[in-house]
N, C-alpha and C. Protein backbone atom coordinates (compact mmCIF):
# COMPACT_ATOMS: atom_id res chain seq x y z
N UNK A 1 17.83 50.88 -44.77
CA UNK A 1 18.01 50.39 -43.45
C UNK A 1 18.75 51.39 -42.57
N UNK A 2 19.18 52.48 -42.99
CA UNK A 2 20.19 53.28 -42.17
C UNK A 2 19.36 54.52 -41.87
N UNK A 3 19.00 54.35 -40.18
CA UNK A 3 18.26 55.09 -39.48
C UNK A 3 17.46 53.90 -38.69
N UNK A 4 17.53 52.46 -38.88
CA UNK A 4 16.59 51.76 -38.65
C UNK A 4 17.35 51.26 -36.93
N UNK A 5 16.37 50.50 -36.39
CA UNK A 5 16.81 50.09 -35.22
C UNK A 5 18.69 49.15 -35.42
N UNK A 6 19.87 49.88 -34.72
CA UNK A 6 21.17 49.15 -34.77
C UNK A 6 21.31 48.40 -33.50
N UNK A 7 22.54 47.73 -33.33
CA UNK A 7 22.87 47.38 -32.02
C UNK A 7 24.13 48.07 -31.76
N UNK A 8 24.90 48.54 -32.32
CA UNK A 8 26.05 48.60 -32.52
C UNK A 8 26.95 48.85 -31.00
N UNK A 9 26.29 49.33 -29.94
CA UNK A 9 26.11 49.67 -28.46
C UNK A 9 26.69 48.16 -27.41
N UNK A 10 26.53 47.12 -28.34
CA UNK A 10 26.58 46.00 -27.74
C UNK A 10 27.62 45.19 -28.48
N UNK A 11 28.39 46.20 -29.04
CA UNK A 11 29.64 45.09 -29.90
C UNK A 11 30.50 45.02 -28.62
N UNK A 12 30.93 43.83 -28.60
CA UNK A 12 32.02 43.48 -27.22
C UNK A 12 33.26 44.04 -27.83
N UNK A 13 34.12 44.52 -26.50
CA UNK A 13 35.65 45.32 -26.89
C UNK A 13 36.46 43.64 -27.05
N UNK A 14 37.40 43.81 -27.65
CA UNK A 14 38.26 42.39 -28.29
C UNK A 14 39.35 42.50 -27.35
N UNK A 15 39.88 40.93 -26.67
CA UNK A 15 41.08 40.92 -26.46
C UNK A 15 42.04 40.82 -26.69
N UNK A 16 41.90 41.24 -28.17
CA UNK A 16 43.33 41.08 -28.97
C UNK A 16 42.95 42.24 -29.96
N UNK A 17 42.75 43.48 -29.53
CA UNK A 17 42.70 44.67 -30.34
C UNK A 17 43.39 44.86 -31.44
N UNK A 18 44.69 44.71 -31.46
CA UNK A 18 45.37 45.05 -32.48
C UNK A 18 44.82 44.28 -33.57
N UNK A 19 44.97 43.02 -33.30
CA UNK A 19 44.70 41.93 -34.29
C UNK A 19 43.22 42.43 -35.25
N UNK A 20 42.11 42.63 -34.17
CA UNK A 20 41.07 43.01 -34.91
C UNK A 20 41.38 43.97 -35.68
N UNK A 21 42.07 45.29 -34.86
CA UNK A 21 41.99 46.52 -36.32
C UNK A 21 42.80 45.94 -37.09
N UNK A 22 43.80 45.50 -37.19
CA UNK A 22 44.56 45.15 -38.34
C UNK A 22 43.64 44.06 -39.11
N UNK A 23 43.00 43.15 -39.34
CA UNK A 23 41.71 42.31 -39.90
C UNK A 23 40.95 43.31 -40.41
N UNK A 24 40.14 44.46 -39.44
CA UNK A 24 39.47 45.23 -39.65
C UNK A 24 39.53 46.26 -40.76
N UNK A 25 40.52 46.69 -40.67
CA UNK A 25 40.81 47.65 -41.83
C UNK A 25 41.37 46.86 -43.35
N UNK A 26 42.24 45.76 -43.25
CA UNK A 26 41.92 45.26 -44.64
C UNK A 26 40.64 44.36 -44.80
N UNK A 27 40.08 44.27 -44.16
CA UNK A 27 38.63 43.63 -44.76
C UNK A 27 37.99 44.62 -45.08
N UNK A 28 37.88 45.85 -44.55
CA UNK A 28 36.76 47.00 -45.26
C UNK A 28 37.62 47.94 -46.09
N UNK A 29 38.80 47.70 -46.67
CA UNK A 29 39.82 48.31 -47.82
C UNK A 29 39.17 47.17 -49.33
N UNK A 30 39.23 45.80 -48.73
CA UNK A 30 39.40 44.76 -50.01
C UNK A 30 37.63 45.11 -50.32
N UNK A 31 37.01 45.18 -49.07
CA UNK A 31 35.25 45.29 -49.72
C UNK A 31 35.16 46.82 -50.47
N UNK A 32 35.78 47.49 -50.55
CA UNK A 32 35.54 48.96 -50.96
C UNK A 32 35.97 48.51 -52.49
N UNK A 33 37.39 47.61 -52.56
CA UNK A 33 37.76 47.54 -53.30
C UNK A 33 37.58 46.08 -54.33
N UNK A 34 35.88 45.72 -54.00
CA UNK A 34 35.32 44.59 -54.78
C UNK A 34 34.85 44.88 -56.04
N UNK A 35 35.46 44.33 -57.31
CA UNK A 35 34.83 44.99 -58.12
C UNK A 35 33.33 44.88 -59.01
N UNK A 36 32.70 43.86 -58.13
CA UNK A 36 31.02 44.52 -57.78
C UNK A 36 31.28 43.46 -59.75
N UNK A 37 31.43 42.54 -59.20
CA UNK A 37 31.27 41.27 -60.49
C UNK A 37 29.78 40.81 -60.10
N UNK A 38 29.14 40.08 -61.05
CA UNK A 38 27.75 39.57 -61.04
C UNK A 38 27.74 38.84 -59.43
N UNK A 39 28.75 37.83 -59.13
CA UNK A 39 29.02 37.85 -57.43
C UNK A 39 30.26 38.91 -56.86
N UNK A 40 29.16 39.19 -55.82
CA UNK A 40 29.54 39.93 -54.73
C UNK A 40 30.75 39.28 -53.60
N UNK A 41 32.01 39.54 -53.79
CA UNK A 41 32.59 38.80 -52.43
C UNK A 41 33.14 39.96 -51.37
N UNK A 42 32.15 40.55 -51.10
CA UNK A 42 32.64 41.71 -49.79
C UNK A 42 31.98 40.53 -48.54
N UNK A 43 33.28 40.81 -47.90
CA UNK A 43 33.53 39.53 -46.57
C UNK A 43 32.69 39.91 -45.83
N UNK A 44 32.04 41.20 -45.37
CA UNK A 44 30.99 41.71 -44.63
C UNK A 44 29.62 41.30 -44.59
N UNK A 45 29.22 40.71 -45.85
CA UNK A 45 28.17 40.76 -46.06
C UNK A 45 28.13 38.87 -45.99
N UNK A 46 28.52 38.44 -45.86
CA UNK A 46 28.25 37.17 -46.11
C UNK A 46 28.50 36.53 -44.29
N UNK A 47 27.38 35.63 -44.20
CA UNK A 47 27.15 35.20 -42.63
C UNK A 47 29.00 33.87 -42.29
N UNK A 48 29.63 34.36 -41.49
CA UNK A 48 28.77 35.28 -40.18
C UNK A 48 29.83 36.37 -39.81
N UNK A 49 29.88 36.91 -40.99
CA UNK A 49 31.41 37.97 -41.05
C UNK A 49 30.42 39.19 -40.67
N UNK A 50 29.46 39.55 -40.56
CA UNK A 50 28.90 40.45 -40.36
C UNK A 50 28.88 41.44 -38.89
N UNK A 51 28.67 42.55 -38.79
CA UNK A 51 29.29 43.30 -37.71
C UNK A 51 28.39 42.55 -36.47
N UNK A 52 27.66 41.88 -36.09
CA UNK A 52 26.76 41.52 -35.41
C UNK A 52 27.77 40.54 -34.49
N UNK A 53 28.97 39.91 -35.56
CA UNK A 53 29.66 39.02 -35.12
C UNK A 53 31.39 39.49 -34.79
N UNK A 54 31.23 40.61 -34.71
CA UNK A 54 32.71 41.06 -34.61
C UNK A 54 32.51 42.58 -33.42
N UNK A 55 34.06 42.88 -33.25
CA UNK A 55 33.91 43.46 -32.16
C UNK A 55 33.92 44.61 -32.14
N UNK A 56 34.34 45.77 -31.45
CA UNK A 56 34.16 47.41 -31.78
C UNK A 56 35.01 47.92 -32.18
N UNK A 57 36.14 47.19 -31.99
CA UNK A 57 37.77 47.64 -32.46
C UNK A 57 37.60 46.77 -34.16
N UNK A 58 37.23 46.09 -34.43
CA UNK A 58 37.16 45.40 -35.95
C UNK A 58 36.22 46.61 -36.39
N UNK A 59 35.20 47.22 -36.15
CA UNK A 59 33.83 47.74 -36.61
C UNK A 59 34.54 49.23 -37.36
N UNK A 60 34.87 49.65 -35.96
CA UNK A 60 35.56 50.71 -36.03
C UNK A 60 36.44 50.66 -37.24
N UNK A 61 37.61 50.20 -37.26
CA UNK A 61 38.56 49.74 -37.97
C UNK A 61 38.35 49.86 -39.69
N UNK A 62 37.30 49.11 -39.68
CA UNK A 62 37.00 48.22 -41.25
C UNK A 62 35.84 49.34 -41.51
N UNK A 63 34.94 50.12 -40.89
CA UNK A 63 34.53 51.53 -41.38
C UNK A 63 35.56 52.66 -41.77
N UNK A 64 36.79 52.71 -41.29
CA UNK A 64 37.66 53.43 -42.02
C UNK A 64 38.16 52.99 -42.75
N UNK A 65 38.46 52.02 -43.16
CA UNK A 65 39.17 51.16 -44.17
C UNK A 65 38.40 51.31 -45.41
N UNK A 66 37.15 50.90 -45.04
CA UNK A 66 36.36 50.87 -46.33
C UNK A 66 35.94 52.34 -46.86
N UNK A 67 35.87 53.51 -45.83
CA UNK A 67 35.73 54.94 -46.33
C UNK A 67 36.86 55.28 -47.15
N UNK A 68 38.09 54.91 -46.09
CA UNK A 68 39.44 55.15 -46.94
C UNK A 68 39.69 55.00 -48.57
N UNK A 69 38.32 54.07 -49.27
CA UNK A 69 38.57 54.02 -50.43
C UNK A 69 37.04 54.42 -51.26
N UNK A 70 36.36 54.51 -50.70
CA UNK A 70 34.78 54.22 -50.80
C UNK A 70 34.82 56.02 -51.21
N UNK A 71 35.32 57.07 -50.10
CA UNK A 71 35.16 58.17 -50.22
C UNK A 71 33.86 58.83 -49.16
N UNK A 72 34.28 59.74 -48.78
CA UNK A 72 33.59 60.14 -47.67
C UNK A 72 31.75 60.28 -47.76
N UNK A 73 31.26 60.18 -49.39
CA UNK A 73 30.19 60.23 -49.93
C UNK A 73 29.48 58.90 -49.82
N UNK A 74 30.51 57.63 -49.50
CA UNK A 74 29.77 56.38 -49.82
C UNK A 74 29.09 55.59 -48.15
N UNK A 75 28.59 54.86 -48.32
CA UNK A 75 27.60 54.25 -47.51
C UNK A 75 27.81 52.93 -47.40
N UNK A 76 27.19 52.19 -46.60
CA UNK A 76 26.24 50.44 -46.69
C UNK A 76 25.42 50.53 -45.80
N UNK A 77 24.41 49.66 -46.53
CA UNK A 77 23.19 49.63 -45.71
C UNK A 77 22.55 48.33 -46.15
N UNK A 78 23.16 47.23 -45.64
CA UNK A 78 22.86 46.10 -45.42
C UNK A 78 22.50 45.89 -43.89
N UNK A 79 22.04 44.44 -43.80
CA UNK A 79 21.58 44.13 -42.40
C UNK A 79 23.51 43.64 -41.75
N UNK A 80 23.89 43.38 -42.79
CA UNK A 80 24.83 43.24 -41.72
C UNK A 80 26.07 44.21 -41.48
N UNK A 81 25.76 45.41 -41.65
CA UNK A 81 26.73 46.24 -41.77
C UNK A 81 26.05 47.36 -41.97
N UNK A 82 25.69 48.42 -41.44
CA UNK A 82 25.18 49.80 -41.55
C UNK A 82 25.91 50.70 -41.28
N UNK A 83 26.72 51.82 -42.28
CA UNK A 83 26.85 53.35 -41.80
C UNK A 83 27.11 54.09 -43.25
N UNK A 84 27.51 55.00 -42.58
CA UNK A 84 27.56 56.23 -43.82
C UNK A 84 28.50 56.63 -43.58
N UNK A 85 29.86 56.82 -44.53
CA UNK A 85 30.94 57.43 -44.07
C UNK A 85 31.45 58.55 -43.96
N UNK A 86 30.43 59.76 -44.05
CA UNK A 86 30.25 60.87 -43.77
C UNK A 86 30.45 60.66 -41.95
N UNK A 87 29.88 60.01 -41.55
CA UNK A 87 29.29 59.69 -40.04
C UNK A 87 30.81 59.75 -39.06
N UNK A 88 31.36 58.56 -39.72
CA UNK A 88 32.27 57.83 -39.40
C UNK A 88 32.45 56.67 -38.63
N UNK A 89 32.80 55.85 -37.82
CA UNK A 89 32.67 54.87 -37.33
C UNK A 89 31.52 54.56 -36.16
N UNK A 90 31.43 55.48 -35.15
CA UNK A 90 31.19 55.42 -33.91
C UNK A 90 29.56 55.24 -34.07
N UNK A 91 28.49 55.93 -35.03
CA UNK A 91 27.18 55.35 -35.33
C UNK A 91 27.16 53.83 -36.29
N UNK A 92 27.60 52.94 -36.81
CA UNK A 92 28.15 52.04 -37.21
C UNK A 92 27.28 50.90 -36.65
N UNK A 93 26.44 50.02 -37.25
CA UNK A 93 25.90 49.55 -36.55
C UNK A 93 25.42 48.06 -37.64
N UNK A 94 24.40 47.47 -37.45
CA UNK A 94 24.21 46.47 -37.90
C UNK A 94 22.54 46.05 -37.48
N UNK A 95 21.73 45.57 -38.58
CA UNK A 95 20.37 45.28 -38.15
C UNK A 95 19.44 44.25 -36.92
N UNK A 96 18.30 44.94 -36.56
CA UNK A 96 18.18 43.79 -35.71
C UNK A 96 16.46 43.19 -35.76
N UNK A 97 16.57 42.20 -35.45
CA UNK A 97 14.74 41.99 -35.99
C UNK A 97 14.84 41.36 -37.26
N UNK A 98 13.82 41.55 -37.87
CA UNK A 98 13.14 41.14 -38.88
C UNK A 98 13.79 42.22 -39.82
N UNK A 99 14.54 41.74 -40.97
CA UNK A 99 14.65 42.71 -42.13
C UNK A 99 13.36 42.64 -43.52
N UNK A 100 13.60 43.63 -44.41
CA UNK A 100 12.74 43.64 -45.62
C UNK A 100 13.45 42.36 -46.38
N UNK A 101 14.93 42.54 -46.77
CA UNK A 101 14.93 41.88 -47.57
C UNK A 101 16.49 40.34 -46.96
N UNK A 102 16.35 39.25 -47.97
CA UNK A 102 17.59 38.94 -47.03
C UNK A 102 18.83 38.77 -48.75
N UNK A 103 18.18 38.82 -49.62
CA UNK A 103 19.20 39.47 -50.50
C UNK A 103 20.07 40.72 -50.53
N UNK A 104 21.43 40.86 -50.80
CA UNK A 104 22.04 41.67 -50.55
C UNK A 104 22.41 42.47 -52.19
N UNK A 105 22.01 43.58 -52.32
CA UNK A 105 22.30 44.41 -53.59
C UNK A 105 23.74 44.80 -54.18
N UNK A 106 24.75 44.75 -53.43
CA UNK A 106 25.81 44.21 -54.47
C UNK A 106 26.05 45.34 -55.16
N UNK A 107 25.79 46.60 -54.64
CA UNK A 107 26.44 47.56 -55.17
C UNK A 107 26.33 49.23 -54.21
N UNK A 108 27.15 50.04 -54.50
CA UNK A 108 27.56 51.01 -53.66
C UNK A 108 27.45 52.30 -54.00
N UNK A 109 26.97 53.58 -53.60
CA UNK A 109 26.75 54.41 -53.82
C UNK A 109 27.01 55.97 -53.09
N UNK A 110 26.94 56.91 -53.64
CA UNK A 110 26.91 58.21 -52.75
C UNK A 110 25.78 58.39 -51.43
N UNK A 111 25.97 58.36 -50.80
CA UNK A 111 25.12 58.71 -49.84
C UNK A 111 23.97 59.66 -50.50
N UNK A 112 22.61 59.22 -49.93
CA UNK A 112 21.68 60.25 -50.53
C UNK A 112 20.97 60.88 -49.26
């Protein structure tokens, strides 16, 4: 999914910034740091925690959080959460339309 049509252009700025990055960055620290059990509980991925529903200061935020542990090699590429943390935050985006799949794979990898 990463390269595919994002929105990420249309995340609304938050009126309570701080609050989001601070949310933001331990929610994408604890998902980096899921240990990928037969269930999956990365808060991202499950409706309606998904970036579609949060703002640019959370997006932002919780993409460094989760690189911060993930390592600059790792990725997601779910519908509800797309980037590569090579990238860094600012391409960060989330699916729109019709996806392939609506199961989520539950596991993490080097960027290829």
């Amino acid at each position: 999914m990463i390269g595919a049509p994002s929105a990420f252009a249309h995340a609304p700025l938050s009126k309570h910034p701080i609050s989001d990055m601070l949310s933001g960055y331990d929610q994408g620290v604890a998902d980096a740091k899921d240990p990928l059990k037969p269930e999956c509980h990365i808060y991202i991925w499950h409706s309606p925690n998904g970036f579609i529903n949060q703002t640019k200061e959370f997006i932002d935020i919780c993409v460094l959080g989760f690189c911060s542990i993930a390592g600059p090699d790792a990725s997601m590429d779910e519908r509800g959460a797309d980037f590569w943390c090579s990238d860094g935050p600012s391409p960060a985006g989330w699916m729109v339309g019709q996806t392939i799949t609506d199961n989520y794979t539950c596991k993490f990898g080097p960027a290829n």
